[in-house]
Protein backbone atom coordinates (compact mmCIF):
# COMPACT_ATOMS: atom_id res chain seq x y z
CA UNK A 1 -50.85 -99.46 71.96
CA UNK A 2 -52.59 -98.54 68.32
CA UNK A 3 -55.56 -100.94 67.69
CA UNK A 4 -55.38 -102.33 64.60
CA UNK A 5 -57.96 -100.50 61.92
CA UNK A 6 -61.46 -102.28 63.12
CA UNK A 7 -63.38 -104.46 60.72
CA UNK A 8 -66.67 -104.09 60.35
CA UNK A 9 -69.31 -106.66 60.08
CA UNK A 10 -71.17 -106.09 56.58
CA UNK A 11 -72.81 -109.47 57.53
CA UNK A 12 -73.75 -111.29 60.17
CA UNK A 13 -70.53 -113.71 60.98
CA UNK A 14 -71.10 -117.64 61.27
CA UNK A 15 -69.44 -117.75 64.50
CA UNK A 16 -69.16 -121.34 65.53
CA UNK A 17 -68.10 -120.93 68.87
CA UNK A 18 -70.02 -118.00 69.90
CA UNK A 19 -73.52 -117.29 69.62
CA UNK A 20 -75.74 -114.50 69.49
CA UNK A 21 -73.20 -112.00 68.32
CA UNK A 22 -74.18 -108.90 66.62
CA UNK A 23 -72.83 -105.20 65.76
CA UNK A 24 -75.38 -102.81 67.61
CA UNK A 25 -74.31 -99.65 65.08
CA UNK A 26 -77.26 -98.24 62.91
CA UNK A 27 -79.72 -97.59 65.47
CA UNK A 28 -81.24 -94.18 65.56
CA UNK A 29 -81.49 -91.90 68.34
CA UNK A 30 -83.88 -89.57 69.37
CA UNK A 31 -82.30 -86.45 67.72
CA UNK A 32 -81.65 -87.66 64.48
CA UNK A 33 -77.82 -89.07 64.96
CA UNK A 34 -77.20 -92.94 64.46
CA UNK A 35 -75.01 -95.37 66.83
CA UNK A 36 -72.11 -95.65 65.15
CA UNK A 37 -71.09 -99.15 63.15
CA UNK A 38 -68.04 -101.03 64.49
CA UNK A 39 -67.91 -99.56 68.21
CA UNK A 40 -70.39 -101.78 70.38
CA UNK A 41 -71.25 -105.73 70.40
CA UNK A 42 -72.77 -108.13 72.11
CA UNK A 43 -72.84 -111.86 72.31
CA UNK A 44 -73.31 -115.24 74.03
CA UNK A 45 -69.62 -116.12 76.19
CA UNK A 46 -66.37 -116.41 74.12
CA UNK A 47 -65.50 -119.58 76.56
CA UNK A 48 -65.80 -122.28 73.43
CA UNK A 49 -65.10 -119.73 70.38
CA UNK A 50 -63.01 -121.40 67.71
CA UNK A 51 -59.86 -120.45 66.42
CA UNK A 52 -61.11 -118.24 63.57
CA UNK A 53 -64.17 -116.72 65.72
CA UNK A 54 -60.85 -115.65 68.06
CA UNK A 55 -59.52 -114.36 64.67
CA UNK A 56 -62.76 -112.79 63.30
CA UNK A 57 -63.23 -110.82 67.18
CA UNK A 58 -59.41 -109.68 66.85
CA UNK A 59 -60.41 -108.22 63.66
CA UNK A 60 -62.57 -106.11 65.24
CA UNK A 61 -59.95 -103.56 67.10
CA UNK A 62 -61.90 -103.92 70.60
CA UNK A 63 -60.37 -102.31 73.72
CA UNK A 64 -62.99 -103.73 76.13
CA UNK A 65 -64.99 -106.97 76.71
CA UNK A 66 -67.67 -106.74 79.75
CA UNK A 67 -67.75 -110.08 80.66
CA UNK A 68 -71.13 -110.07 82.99
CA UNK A 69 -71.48 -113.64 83.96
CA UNK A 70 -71.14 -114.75 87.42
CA UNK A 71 -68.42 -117.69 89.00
CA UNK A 72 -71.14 -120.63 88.62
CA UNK A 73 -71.10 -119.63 84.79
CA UNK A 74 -67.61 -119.12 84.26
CA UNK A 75 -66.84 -122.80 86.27
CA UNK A 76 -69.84 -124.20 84.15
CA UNK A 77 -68.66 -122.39 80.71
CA UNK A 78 -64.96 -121.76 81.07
CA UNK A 79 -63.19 -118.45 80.49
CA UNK A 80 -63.48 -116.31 78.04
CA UNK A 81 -60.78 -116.87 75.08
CA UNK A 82 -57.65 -114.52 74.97
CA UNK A 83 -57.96 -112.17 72.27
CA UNK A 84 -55.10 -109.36 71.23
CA UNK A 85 -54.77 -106.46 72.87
CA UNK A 86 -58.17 -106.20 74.65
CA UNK A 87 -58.64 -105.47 78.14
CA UNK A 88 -61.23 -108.17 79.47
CA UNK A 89 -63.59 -106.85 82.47
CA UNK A 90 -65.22 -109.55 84.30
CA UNK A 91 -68.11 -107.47 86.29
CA UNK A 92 -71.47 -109.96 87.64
CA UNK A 93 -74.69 -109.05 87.32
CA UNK A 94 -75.95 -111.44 89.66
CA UNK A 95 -75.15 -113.47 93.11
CA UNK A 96 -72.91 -116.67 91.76
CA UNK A 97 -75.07 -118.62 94.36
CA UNK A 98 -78.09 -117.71 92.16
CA UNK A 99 -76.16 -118.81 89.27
CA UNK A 100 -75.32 -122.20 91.23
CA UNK A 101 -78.85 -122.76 91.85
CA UNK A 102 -80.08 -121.78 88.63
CA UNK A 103 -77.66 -124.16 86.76
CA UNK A 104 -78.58 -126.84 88.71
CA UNK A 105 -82.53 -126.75 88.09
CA UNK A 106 -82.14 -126.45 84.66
CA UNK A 107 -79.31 -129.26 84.13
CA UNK A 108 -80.94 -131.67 86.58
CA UNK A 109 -83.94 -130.93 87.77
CA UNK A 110 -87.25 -133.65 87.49
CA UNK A 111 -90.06 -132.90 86.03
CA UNK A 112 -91.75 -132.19 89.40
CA UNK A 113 -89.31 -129.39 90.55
CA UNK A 114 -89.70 -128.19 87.15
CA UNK A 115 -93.05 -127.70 87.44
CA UNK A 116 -93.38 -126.64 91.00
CA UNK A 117 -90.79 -123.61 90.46
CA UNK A 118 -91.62 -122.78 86.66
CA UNK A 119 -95.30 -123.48 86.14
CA UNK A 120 -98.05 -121.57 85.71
CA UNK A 121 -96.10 -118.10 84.87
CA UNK A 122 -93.82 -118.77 87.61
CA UNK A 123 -90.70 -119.10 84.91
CA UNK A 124 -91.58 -115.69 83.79
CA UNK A 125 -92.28 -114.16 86.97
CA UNK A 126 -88.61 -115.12 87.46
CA UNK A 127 -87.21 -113.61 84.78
CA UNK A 128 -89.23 -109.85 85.25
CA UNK A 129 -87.87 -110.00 89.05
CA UNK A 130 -84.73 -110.48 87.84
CA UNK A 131 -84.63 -107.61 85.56
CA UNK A 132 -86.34 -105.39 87.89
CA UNK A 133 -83.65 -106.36 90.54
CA UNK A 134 -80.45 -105.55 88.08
CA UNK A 135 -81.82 -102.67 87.49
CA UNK A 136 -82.24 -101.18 91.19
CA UNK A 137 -79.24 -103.51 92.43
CA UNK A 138 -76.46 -102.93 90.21
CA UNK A 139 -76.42 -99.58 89.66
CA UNK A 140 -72.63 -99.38 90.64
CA UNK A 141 -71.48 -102.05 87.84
CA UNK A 142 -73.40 -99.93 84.99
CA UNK A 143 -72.51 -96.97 86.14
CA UNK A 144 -68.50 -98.44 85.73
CA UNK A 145 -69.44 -99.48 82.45
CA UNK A 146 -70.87 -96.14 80.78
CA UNK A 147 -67.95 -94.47 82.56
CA UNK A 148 -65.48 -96.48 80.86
CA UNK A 149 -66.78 -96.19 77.96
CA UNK A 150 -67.07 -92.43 77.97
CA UNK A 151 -63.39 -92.57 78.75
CA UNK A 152 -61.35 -94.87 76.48
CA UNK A 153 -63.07 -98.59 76.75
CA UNK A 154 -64.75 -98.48 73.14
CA UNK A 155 -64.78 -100.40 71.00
CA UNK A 156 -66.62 -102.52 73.28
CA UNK A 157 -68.06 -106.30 73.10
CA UNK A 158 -70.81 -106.87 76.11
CA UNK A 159 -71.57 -110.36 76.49
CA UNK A 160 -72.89 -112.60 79.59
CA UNK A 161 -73.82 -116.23 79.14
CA UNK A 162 -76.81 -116.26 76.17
CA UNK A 163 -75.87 -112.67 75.89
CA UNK A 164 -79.35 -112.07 76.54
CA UNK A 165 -80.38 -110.78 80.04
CA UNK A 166 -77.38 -109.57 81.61
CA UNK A 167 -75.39 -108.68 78.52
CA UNK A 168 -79.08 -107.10 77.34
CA UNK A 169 -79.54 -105.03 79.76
CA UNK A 170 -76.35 -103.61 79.62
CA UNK A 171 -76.94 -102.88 76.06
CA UNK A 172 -79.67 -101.46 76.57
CA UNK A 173 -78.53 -99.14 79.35
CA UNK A 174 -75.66 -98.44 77.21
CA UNK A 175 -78.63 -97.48 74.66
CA UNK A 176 -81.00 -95.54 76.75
CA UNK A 177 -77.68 -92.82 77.71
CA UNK A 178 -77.00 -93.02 73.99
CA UNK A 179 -80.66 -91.70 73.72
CA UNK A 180 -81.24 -94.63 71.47
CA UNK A 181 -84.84 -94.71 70.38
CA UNK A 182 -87.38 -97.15 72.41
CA UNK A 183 -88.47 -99.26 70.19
CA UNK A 184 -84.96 -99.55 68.51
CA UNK A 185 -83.69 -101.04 71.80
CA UNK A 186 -86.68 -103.22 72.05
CA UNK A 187 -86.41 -104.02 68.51
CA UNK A 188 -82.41 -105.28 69.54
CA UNK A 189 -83.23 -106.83 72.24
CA UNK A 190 -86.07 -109.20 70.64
CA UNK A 191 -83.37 -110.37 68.15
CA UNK A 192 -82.21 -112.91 70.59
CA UNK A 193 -85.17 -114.61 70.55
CA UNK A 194 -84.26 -115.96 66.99
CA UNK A 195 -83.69 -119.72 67.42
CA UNK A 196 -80.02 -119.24 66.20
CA UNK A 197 -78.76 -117.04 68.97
CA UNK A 198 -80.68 -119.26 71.79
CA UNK A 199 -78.30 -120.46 74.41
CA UNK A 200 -77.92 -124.51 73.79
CA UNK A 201 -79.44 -126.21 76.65
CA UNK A 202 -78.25 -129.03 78.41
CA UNK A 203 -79.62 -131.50 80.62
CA UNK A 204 -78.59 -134.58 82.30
CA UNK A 205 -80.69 -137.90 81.53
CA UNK A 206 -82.02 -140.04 83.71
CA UNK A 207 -84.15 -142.35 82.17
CA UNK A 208 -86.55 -142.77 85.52
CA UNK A 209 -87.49 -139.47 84.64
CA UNK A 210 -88.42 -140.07 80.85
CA UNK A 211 -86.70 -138.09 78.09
CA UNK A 212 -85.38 -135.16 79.98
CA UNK A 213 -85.94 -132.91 77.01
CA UNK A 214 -89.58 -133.69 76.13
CA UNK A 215 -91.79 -131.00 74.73
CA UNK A 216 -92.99 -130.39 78.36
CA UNK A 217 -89.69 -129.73 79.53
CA UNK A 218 -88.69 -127.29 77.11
CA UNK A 219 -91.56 -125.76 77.87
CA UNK A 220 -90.98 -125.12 81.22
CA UNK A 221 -87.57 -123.80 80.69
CA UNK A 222 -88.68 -121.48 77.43
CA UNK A 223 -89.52 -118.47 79.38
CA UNK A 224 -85.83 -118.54 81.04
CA UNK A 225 -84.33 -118.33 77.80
CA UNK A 226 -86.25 -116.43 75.76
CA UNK A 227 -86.46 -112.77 75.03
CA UNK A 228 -89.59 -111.30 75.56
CA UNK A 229 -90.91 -107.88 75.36
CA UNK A 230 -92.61 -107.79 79.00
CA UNK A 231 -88.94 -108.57 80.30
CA UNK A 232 -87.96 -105.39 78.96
CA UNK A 233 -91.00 -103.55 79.73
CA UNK A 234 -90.52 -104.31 83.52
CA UNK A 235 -87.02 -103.00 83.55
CA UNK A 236 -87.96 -99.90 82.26
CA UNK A 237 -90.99 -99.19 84.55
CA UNK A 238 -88.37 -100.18 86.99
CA UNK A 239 -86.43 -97.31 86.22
CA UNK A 240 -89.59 -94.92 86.08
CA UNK A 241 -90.88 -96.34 89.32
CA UNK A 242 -87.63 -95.72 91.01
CA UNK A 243 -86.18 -92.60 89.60
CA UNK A 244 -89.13 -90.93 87.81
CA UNK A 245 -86.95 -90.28 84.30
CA UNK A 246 -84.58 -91.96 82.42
CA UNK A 247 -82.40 -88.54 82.92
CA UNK A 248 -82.30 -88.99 86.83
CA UNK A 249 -81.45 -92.68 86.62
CA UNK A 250 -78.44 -91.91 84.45
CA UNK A 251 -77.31 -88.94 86.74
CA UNK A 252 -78.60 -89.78 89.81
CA UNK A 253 -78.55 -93.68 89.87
CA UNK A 254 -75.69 -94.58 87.92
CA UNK A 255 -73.39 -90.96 88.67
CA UNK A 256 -73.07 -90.21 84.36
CA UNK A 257 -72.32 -86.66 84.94
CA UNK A 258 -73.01 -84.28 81.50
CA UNK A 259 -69.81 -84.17 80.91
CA UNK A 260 -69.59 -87.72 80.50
CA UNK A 261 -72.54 -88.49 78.18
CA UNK A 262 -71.44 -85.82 75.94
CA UNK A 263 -67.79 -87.79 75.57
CA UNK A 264 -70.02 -91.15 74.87
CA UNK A 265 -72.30 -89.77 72.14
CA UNK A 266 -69.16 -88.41 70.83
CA UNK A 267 -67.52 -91.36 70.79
CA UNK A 268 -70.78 -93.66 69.62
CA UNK A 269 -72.53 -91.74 67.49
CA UNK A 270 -72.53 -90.31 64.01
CA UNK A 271 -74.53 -87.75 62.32
């Protein structure tokens, strides 16, 4: 089946639906060649996108969405819209029981809990073991993803729930076998800390507990849904701590054979 003729964001859409979507092309790579505009993008989930933010992601020819979230998000969120012609790829990046429990602090935990499991650097002591452990744990599901791409999956939307962590990661994976510069992925990666792209939180009320979004609470929950640089920083020392070089954690932890990268730059990159 052709795909229709993609169009390329000049400007970041208003989705209404959807947030945190952006077109990853422009970045530069190490040896001088650019990703490629129009082939790779990530977002928040499609579950609530609008009629014309289905229209506006049709425009955009893709053959593959990596879906990344787990069944607790999908039950909480919904499923991901139908759009045209585009294979959807639900693959988790975490244990749905984690997502279960996860859900459930942030929507209706007290103030106590919320303090005993997120104070004092415990929220981002969280989030860097949870990097660390997609990293070293689901080497299978990235390696499926950069071999599908290499093959015929592109253009390609990533997305989890924020489209931050999960989704993220998998950009920047995506990234580091592009042989995307460092601090362009960084640099990528930050941009979902803009107060636009945040995921919306949610939280029941209970008015024994006081106002359950007071500035301490958001607090609290900041470092879950934030991007921060440290995040990042641990899942690449992750990768050097476990497989010495980027080049053995492509080959040897997620199986990209040469062959293989070569087809992806192809495919991805200009220049």
């Amino acid at each position: 089946m052709t795909q229709p003729s993609p169009q390329v964001p000049q400007a970041e859409p208003e989705l209404v639906g959807v947030r945190n979507f952006r077109d990853v092309g422009g970045l530069p790579t190490t040896d001088g060649r650019r990703l490629r505009p129009g082939v790779l993008f990530r977002s928040g989930h499609l579950a609530h996108a609008t009629d014309s933010d289905a229209a506006f992601l049709d425009s955009l020819g893709l053959h593959t969405v990596f879906d990344f979230r787990n069944a607790a998000d999908i039950k909480l969120e919904g499923p991901d819209v139908s759009l045209s012609g585009v294979r959807n790829v639900n693959l988790p990046l975490s244990d749905p029981a984690d997502g279960a429990g996860f859900w459930t602090m942030v929507r209706e935990g007290d103030l106590n809990t919320l303090r005993e499991l997120l104070d004092n650097g415990r929220a981002e002591r969280r989030m860097i073991n949870a990097y660390r452990a997609i990293i070293t744990s689901r080497i299978v599901e990235h390696g499926r993803v950069l071999s599908a791409m290499a093959e015929d999956s592109s253009p390609v939307l990533m997305h989890c729930s924020a489209g931050k962590d999960r989704a993220g990661l998998s950009v920047a994976v995506t990234l580091l076998a592009l042989g995307v510069e460092r601090e362009s992925i960084e640099a990528d990666y930050l941009e979902s800390a803009a107060a636009h792209r945040r995921y919306k939180i949610w939280r029941k009320g209970n008015p024994a507990d006081g106002d359950p979004m007071s500035p301490e609470v958001l607090d609290l929950l900041s470092p879950l849904f934030d991007a921060r640089s440290t995040y990042l920083a641990a899942a690449f020392q992750t990768i050097e701590e476990t497989w010495g070089t980027t080049e053995r954690y492509l080959t040897e932890g997620l199986g990209l054979t040469a062959p293989q990268r070569e087809r992806l730059r192809d495919r991805m990159l200009t220049g």
